[in-house]
C-alpha atoms as a PDB file:
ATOM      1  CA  UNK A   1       0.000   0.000   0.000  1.00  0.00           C
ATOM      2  CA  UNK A   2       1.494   2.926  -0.828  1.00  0.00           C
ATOM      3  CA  UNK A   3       1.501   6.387   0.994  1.00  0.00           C
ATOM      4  CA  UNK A   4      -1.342   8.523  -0.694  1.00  0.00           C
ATOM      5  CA  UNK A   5      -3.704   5.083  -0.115  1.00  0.00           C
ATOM      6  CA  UNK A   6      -2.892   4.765   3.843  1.00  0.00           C
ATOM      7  CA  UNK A   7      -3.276   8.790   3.909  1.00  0.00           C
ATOM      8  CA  UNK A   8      -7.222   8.274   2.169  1.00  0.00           C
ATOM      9  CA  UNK A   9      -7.791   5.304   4.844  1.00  0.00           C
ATOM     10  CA  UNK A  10      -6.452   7.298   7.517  1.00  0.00           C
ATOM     11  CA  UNK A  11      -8.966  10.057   6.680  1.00  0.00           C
ATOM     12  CA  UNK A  12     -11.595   7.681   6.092  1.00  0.00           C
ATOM     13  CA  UNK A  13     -11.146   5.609   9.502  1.00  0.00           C
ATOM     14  CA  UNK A  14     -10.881   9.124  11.714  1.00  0.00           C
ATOM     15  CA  UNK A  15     -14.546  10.079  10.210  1.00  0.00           C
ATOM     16  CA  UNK A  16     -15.885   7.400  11.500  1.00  0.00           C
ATOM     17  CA  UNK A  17     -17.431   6.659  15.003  1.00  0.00           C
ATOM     18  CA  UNK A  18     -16.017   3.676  17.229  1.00  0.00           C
ATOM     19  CA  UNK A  19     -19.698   1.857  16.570  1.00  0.00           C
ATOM     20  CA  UNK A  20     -18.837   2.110  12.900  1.00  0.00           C
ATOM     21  CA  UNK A  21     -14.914   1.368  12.936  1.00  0.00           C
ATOM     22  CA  UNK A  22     -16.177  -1.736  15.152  1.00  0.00           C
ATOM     23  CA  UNK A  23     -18.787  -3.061  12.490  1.00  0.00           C
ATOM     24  CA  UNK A  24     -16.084  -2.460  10.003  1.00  0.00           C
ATOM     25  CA  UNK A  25     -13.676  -4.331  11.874  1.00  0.00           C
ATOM     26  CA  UNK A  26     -16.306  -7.144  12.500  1.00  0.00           C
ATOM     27  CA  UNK A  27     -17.211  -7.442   9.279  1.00  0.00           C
ATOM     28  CA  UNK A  28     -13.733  -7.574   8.242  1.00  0.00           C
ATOM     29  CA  UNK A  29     -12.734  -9.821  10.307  1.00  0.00           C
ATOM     30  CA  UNK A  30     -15.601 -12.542   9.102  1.00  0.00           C
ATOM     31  CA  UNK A  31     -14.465 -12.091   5.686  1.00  0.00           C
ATOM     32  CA  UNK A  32     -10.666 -12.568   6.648  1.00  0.00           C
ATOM     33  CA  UNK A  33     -11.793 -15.800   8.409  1.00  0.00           C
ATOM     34  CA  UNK A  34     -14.898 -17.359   6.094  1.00  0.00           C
ATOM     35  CA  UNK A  35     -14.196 -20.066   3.304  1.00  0.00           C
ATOM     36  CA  UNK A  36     -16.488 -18.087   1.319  1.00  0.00           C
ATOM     37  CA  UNK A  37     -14.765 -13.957   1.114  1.00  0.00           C
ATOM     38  CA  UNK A  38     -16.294 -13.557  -2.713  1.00  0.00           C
ATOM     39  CA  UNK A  39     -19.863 -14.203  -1.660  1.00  0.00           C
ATOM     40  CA  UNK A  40     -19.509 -12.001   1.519  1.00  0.00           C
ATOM     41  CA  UNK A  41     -17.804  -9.147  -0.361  1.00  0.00           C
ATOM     42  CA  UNK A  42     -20.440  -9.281  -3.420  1.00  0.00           C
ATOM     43  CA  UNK A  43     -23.130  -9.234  -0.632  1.00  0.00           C
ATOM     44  CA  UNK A  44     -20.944  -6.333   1.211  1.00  0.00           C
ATOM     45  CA  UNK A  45     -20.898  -4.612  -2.504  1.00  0.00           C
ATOM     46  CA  UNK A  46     -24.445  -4.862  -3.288  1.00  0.00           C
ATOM     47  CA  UNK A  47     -25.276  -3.270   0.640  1.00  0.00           C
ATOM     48  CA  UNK A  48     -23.611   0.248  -0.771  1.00  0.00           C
ATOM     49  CA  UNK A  49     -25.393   0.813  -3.440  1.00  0.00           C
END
């Protein structure tokens, strides 16, 4: 990652609230650790629209 990337997740992460960065983080966290990551992130894709 280089430094312009970690400077727009940096800004990203400090607008959010600690209820948000820990939904992030827990939803992160399933995806790091499920057998299926491409169904969660289509599913995680589709949610933002």
């Amino acid at each position: 990652m280089d430094n312009m990337d970690m400077a727009k997740l940096m800004s990203i992460l400090s607008k959010l609230d600690k209820k948000d960065l820990e939904a992030g983080l827990e939803k992160a966290n399933q995806i790091l650790n499920s057998k299926d990551k491409d169904n969660i992130l289509n599913n995680l894709k589709n949610m933002n629209k």
